[in-house]
PDB file of N, CA and C in Angstrom:
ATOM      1  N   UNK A   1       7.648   6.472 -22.289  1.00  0.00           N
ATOM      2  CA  UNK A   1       7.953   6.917 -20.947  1.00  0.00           C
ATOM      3  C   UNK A   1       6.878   6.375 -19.997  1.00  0.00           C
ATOM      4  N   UNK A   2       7.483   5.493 -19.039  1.00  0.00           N
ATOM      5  CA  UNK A   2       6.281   4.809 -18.048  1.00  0.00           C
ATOM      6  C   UNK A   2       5.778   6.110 -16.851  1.00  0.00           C
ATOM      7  N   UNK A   3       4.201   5.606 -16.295  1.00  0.00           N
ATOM      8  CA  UNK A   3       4.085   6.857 -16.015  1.00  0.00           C
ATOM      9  C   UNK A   3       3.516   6.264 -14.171  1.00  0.00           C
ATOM     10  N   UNK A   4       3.622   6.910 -13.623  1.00  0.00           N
ATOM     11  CA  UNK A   4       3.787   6.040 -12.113  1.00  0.00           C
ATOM     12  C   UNK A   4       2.520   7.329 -11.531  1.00  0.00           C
ATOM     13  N   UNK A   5       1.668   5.887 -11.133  1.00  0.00           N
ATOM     14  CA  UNK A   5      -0.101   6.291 -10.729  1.00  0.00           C
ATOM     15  C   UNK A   5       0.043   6.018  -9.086  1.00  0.00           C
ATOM     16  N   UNK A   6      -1.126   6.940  -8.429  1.00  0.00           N
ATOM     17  CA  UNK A   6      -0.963   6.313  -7.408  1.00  0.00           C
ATOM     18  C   UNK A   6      -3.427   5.842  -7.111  1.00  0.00           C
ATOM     19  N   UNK A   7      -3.113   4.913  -6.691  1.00  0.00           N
ATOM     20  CA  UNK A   7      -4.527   4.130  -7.059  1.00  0.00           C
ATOM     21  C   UNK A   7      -5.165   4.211  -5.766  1.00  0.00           C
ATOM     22  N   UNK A   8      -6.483   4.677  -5.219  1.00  0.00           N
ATOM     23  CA  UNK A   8      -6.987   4.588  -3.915  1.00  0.00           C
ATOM     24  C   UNK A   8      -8.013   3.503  -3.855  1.00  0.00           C
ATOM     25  N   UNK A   9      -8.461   2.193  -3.599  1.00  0.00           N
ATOM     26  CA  UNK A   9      -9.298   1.708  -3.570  1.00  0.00           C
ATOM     27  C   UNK A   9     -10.683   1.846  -2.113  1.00  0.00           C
ATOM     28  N   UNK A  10     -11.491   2.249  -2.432  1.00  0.00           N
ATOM     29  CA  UNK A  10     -11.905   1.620  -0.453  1.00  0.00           C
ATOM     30  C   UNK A  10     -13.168   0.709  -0.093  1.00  0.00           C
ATOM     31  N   UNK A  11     -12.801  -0.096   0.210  1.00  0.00           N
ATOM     32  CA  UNK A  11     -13.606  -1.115   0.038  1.00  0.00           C
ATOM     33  C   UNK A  11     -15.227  -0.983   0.706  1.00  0.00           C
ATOM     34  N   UNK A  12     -15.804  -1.602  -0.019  1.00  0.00           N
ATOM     35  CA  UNK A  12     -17.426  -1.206  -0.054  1.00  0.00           C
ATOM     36  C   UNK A  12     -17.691  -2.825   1.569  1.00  0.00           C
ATOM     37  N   UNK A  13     -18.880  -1.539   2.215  1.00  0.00           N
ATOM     38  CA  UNK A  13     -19.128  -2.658   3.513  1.00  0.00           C
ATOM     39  C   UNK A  13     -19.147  -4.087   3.270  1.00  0.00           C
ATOM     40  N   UNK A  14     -18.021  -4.956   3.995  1.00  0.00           N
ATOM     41  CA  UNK A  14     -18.285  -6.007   3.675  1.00  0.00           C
ATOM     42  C   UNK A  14     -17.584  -6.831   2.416  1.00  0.00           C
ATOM     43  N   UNK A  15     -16.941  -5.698   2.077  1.00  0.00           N
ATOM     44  CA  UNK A  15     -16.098  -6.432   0.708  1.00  0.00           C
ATOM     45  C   UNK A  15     -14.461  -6.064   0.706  1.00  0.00           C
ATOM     46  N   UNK A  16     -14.296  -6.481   2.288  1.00  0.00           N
ATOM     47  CA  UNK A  16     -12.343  -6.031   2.630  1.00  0.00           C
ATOM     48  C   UNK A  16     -11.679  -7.290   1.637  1.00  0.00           C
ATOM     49  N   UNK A  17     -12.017  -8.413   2.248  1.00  0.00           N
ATOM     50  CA  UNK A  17     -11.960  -9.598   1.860  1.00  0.00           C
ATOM     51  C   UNK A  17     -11.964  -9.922   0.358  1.00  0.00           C
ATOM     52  N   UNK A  18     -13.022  -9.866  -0.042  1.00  0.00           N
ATOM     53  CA  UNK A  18     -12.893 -10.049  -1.566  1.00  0.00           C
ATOM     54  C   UNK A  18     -12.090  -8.323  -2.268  1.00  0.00           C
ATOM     55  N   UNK A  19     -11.929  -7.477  -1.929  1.00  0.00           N
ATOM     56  CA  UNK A  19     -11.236  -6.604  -2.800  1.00  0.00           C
ATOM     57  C   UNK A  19      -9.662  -6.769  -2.254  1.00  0.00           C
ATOM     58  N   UNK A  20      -9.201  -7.301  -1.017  1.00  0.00           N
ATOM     59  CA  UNK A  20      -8.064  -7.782  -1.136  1.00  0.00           C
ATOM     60  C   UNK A  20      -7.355  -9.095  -1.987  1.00  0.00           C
ATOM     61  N   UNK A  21      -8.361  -9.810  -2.008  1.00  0.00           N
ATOM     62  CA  UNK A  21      -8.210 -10.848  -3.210  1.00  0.00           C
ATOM     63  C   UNK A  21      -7.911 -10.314  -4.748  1.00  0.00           C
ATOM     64  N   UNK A  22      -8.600  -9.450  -4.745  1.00  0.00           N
ATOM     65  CA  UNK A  22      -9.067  -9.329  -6.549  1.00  0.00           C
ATOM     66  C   UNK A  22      -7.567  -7.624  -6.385  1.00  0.00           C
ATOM     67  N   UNK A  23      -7.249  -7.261  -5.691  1.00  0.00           N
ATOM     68  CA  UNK A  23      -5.918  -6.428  -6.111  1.00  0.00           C
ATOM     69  C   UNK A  23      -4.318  -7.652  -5.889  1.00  0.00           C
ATOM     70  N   UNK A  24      -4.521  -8.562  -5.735  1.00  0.00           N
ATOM     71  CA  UNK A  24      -3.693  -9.779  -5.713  1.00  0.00           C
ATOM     72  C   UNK A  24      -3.902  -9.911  -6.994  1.00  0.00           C
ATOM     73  N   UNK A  25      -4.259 -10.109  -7.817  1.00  0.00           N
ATOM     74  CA  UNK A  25      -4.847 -10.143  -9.411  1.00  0.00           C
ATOM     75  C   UNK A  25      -4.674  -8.796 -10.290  1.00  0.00           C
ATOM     76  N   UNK A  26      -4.617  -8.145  -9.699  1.00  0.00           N
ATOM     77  CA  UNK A  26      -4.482  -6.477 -10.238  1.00  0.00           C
ATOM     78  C   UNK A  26      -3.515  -6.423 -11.330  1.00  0.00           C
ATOM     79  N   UNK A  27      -1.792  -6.479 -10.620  1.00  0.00           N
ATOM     80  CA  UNK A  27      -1.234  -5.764 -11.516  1.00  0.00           C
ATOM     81  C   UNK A  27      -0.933  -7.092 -11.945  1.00  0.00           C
ATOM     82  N   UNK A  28      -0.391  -8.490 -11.920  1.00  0.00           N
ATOM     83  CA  UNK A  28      -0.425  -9.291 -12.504  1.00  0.00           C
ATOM     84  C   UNK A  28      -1.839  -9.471 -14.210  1.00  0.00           C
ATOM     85  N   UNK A  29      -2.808  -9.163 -14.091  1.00  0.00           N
ATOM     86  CA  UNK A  29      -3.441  -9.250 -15.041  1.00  0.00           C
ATOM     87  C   UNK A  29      -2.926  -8.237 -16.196  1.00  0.00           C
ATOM     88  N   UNK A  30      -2.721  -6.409 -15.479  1.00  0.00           N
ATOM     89  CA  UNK A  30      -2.226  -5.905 -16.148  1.00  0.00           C
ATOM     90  C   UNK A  30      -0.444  -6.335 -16.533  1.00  0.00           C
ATOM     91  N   UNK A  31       0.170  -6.559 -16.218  1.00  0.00           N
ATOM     92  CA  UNK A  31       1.596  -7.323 -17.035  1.00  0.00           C
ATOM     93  C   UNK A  31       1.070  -8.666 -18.359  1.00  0.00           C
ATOM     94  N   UNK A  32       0.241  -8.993 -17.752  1.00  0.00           N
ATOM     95  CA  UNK A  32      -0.229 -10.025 -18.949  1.00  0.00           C
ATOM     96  C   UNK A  32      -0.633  -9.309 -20.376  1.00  0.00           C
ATOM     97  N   UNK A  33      -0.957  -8.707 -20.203  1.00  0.00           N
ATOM     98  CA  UNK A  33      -1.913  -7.433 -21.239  1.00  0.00           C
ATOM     99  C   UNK A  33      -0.535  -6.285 -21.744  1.00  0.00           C
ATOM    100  N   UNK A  34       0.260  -6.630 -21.097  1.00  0.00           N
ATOM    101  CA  UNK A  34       1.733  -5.539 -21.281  1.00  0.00           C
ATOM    102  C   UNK A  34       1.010  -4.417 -21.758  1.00  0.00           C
ATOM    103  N   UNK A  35       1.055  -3.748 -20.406  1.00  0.00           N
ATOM    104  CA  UNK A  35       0.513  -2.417 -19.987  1.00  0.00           C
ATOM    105  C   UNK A  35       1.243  -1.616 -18.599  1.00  0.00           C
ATOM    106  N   UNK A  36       1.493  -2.785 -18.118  1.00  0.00           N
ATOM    107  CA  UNK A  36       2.321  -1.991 -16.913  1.00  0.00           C
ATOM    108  C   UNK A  36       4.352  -2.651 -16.923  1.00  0.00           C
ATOM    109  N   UNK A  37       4.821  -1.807 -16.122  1.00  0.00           N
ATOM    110  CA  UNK A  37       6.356  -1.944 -15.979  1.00  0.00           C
ATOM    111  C   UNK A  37       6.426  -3.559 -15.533  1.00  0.00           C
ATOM    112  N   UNK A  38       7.533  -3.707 -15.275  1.00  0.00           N
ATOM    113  CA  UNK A  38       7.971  -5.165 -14.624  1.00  0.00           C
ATOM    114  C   UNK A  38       7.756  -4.343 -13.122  1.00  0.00           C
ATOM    115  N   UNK A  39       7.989  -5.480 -11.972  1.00  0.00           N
ATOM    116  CA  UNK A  39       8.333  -4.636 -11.017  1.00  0.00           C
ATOM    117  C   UNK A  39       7.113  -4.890  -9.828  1.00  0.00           C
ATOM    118  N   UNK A  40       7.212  -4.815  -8.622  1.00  0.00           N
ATOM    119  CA  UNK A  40       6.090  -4.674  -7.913  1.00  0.00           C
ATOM    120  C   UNK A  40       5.375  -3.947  -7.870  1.00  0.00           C
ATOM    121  N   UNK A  41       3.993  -3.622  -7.266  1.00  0.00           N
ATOM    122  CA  UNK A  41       3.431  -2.178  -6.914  1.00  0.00           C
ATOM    123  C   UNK A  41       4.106  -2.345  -5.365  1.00  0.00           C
ATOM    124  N   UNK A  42       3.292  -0.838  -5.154  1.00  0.00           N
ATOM    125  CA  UNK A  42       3.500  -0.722  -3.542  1.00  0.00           C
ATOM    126  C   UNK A  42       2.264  -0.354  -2.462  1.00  0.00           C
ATOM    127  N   UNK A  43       2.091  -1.316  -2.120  1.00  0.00           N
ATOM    128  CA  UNK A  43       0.445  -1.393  -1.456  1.00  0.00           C
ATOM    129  C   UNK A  43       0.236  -0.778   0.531  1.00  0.00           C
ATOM    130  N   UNK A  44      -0.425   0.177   0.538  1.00  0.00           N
ATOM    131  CA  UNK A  44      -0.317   0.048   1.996  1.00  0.00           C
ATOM    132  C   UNK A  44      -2.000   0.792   2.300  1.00  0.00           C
ATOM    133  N   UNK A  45      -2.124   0.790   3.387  1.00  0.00           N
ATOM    134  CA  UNK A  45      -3.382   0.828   3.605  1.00  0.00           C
ATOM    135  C   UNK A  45      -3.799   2.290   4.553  1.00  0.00           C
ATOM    136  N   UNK A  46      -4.889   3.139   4.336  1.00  0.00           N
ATOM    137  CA  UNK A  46      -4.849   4.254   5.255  1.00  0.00           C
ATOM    138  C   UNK A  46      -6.131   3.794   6.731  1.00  0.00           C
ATOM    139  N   UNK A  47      -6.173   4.520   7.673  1.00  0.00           N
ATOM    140  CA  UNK A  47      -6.861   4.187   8.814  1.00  0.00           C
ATOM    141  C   UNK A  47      -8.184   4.262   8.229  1.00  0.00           C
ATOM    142  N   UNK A  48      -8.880   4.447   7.544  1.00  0.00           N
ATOM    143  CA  UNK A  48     -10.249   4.192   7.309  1.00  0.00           C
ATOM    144  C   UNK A  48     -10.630   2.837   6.358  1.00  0.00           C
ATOM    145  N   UNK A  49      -9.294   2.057   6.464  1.00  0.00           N
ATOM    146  CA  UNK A  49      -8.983   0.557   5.445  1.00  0.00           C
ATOM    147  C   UNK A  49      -9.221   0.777   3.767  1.00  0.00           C
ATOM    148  N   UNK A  50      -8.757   2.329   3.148  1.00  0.00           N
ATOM    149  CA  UNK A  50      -8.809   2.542   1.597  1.00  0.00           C
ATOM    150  C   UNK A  50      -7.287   1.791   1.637  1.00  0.00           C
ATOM    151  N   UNK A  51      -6.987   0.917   0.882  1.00  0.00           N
ATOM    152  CA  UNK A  51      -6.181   0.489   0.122  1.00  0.00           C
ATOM    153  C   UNK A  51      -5.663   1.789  -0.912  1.00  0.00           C
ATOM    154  N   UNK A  52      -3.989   1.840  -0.669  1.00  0.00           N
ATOM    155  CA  UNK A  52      -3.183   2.599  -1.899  1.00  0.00           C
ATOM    156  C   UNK A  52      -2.561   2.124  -2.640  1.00  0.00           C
ATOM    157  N   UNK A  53      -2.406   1.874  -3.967  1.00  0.00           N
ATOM    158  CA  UNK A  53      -1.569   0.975  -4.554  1.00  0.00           C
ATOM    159  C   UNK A  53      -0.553   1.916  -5.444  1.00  0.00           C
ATOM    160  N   UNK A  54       0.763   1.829  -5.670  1.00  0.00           N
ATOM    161  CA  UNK A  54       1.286   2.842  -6.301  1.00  0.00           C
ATOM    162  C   UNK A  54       2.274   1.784  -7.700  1.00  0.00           C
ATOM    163  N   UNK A  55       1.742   2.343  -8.761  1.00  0.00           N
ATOM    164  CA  UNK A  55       2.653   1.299  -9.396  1.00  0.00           C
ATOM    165  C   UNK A  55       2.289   2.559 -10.773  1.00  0.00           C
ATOM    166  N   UNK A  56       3.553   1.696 -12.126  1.00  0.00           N
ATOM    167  CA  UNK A  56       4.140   2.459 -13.330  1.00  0.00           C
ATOM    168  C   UNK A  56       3.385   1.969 -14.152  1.00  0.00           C
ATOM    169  N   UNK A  57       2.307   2.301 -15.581  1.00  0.00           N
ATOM    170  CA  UNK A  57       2.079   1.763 -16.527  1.00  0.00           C
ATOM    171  C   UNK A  57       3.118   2.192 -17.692  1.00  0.00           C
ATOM    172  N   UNK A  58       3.076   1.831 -18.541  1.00  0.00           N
ATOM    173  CA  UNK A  58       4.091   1.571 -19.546  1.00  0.00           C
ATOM    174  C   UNK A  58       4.233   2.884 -20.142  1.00  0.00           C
ATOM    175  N   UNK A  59       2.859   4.042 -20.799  1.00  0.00           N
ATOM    176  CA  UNK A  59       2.737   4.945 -21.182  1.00  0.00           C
ATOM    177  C   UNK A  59       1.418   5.307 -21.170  1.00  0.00           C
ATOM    178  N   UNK A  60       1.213   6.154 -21.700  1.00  0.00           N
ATOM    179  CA  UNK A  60       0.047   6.537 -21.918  1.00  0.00           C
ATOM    180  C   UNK A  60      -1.073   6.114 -22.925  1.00  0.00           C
ATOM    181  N   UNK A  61      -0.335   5.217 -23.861  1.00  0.00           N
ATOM    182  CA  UNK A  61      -1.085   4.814 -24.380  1.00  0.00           C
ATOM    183  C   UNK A  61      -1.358   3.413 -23.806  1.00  0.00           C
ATOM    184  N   UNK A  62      -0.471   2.580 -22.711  1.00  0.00           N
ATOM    185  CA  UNK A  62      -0.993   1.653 -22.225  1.00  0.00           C
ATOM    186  C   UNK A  62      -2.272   2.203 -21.397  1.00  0.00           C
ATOM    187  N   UNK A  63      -2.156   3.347 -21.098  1.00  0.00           N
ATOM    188  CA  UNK A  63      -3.382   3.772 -20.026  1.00  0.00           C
ATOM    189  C   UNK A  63      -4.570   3.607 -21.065  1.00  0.00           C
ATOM    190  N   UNK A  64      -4.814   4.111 -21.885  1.00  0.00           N
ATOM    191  CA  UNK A  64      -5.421   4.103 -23.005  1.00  0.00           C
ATOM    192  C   UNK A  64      -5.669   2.691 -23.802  1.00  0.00           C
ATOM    193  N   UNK A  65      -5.121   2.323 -24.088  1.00  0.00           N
ATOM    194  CA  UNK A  65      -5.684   1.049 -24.266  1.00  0.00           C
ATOM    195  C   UNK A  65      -6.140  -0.321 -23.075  1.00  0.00           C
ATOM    196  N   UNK A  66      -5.482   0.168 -22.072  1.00  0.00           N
ATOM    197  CA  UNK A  66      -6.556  -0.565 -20.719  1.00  0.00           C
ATOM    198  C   UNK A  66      -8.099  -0.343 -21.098  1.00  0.00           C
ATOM    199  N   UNK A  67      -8.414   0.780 -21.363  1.00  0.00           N
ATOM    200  CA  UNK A  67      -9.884   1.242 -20.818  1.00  0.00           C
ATOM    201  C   UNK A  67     -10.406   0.934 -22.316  1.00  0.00           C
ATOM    202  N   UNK A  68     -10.204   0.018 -23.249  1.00  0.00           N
ATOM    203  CA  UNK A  68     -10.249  -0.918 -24.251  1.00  0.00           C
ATOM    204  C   UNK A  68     -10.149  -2.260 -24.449  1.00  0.00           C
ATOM    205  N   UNK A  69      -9.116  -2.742 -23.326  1.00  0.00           N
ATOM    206  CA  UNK A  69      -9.216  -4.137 -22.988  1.00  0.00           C
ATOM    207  C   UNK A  69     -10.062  -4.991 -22.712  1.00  0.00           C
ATOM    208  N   UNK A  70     -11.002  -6.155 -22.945  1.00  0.00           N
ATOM    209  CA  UNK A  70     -11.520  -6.754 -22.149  1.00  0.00           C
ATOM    210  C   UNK A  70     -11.438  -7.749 -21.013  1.00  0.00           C
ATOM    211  N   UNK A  71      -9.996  -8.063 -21.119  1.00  0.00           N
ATOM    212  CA  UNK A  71      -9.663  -8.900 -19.802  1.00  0.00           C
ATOM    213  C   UNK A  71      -9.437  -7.826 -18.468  1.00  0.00           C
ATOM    214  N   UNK A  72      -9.450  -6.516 -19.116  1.00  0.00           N
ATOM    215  CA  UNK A  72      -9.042  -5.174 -17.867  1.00  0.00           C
ATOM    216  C   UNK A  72     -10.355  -5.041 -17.596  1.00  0.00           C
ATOM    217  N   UNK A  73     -10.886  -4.463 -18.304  1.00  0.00           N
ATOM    218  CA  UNK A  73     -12.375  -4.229 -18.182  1.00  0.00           C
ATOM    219  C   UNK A  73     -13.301  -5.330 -17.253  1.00  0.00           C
ATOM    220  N   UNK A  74     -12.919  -6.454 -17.831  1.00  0.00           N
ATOM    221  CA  UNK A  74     -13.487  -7.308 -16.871  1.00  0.00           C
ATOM    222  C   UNK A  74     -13.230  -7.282 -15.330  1.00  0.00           C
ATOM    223  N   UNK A  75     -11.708  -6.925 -14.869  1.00  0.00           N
ATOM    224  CA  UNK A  75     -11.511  -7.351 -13.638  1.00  0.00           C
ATOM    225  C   UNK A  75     -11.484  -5.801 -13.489  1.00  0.00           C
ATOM    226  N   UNK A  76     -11.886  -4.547 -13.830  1.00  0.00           N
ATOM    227  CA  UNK A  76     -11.986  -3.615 -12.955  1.00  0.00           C
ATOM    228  C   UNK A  76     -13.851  -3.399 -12.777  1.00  0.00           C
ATOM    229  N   UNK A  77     -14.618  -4.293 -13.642  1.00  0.00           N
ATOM    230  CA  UNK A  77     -16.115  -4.526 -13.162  1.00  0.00           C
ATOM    231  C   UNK A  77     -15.715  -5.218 -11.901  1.00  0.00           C
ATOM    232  N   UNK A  78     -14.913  -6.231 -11.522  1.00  0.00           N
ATOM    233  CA  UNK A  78     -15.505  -6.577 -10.023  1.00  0.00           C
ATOM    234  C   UNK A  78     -14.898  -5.809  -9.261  1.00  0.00           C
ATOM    235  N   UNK A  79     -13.832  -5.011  -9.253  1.00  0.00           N
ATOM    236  CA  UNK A  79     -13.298  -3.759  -8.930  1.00  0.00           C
ATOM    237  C   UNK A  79     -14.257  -3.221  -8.258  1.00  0.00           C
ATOM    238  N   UNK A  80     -15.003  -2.659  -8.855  1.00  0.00           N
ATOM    239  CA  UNK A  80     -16.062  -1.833  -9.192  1.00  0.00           C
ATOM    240  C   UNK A  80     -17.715  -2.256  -7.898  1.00  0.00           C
ATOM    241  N   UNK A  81     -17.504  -3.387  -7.901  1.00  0.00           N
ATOM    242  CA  UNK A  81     -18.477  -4.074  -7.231  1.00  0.00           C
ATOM    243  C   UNK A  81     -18.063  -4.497  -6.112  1.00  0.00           C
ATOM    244  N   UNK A  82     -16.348  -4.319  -5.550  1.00  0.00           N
ATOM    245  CA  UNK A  82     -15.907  -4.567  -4.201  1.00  0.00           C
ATOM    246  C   UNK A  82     -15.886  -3.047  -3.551  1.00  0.00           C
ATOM    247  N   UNK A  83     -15.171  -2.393  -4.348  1.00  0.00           N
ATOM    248  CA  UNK A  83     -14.715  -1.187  -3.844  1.00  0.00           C
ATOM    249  C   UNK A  83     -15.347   0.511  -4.571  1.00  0.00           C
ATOM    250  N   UNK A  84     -14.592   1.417  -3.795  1.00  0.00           N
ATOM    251  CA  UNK A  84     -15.633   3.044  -4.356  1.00  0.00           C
ATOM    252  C   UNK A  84     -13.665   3.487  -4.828  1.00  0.00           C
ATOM    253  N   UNK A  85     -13.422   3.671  -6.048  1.00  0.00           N
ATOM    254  CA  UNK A  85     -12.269   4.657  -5.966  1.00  0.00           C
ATOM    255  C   UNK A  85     -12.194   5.760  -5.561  1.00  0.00           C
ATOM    256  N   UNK A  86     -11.319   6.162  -5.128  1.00  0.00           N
ATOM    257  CA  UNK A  86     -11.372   7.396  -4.325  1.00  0.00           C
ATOM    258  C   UNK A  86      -9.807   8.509  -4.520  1.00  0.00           C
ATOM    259  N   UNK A  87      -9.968   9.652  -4.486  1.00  0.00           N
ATOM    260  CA  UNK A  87      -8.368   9.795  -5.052  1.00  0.00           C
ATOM    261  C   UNK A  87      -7.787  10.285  -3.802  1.00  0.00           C
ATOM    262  N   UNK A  88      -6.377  10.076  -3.642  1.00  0.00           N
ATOM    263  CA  UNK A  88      -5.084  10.334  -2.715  1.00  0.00           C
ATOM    264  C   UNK A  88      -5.924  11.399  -1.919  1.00  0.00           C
ATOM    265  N   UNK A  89      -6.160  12.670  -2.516  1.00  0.00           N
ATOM    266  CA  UNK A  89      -6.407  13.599  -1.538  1.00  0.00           C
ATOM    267  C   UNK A  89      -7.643  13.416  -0.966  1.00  0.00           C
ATOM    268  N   UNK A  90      -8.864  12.154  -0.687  1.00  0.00           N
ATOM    269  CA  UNK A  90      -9.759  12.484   0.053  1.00  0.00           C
ATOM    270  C   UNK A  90      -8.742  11.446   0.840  1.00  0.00           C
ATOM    271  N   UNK A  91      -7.856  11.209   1.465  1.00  0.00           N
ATOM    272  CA  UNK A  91      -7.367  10.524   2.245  1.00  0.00           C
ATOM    273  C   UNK A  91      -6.530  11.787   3.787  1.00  0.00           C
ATOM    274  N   UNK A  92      -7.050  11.366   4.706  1.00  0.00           N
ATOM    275  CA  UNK A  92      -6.726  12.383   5.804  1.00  0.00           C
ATOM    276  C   UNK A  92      -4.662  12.497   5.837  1.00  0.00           C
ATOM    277  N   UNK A  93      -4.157  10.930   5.566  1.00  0.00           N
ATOM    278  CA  UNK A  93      -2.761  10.612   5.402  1.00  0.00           C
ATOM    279  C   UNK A  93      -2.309  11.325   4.035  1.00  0.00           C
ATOM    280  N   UNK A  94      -2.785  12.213   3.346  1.00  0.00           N
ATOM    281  CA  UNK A  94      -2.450  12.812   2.308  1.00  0.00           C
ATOM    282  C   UNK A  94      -1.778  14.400   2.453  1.00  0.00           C
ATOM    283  N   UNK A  95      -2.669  14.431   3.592  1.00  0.00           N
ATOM    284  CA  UNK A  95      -2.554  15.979   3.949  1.00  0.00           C
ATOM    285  C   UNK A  95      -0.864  16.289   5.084  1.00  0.00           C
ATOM    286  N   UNK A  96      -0.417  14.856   5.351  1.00  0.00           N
ATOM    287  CA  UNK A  96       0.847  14.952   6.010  1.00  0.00           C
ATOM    288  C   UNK A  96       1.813  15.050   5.434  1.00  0.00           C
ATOM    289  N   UNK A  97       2.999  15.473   5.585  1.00  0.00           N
ATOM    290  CA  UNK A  97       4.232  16.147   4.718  1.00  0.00           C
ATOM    291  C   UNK A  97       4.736  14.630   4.308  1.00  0.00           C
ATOM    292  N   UNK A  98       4.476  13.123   5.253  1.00  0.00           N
ATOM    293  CA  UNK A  98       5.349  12.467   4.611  1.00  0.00           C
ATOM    294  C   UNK A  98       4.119  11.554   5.134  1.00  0.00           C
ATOM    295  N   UNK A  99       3.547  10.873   4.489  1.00  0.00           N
ATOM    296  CA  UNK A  99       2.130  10.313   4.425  1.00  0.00           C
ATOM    297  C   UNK A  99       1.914   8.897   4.608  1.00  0.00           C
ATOM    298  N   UNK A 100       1.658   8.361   6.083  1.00  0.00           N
ATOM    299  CA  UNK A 100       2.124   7.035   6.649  1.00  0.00           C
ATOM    300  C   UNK A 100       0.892   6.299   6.432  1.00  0.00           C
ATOM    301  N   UNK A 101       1.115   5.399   5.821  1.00  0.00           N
ATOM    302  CA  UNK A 101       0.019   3.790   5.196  1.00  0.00           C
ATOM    303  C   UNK A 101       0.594   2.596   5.713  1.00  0.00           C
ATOM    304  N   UNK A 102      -0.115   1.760   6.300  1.00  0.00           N
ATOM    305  CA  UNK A 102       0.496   0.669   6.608  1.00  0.00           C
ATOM    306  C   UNK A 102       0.743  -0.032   5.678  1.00  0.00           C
ATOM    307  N   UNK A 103       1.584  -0.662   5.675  1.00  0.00           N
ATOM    308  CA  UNK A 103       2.244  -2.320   4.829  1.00  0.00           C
ATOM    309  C   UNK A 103       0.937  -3.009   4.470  1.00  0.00           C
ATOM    310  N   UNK A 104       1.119  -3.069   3.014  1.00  0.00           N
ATOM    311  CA  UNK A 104      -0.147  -4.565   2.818  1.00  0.00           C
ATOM    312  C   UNK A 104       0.773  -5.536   1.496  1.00  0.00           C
ATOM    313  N   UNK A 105       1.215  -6.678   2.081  1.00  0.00           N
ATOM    314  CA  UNK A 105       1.548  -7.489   1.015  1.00  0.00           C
ATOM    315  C   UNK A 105       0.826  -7.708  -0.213  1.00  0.00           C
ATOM    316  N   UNK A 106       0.931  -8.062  -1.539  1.00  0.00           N
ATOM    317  CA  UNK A 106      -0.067  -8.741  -2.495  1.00  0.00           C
ATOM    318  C   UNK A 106       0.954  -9.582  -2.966  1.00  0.00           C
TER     319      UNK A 106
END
């Protein structure tokens, strides 16, 4: 049973640029690793520029074996070094009944 995450990234001063690059790489790396659904994510952005990404991994044990991977592991270290994760509810657009993010292509 695939299980549908929703992902807050927010990018660290100075690193809009490179953490919009490296979530262009995101779920594509994870499909390589068959861990996540077919399918797009859905990316939009809140007024303080945290990136939301909403997408399905396969199960739970794909979740689980991500955080075992080393090609995952690798690209959530620069993850890690662009951006601060942050979850849905420290987002002010969370607290609205129907919770407006702008459009961000990947």
């Amino acid at each position: 049973m695939s299980i549908m995450v929703i992902a807050c990234y927010r990018p660290k001063p100075g690193k809009e640029t490179e953490l919009h690059a490296l979530m262009k790489t995101h779920l594509p790396t994870l499909r390589a690793e068959g861990l996540v659904e077919e399918g797009p994510s859905l990316c939009g952005r809140a007024d303080d520029g945290t990136y939301v990404e909403v997408f399905c991994w396969k199960s739970q044990d794909a979740i689980d074996a991500a955080h075992e991977n080393l090609n995952v592991l690798a690209m959530w270290e620069k993850f890690a070094e662009a951006c601060d994760y942050v979850t849905i509810g420290d987002l002010p657009e969370a607290k609205q009944m129907f919770s407006p993010f702008a459009p961000v292509d990947l």
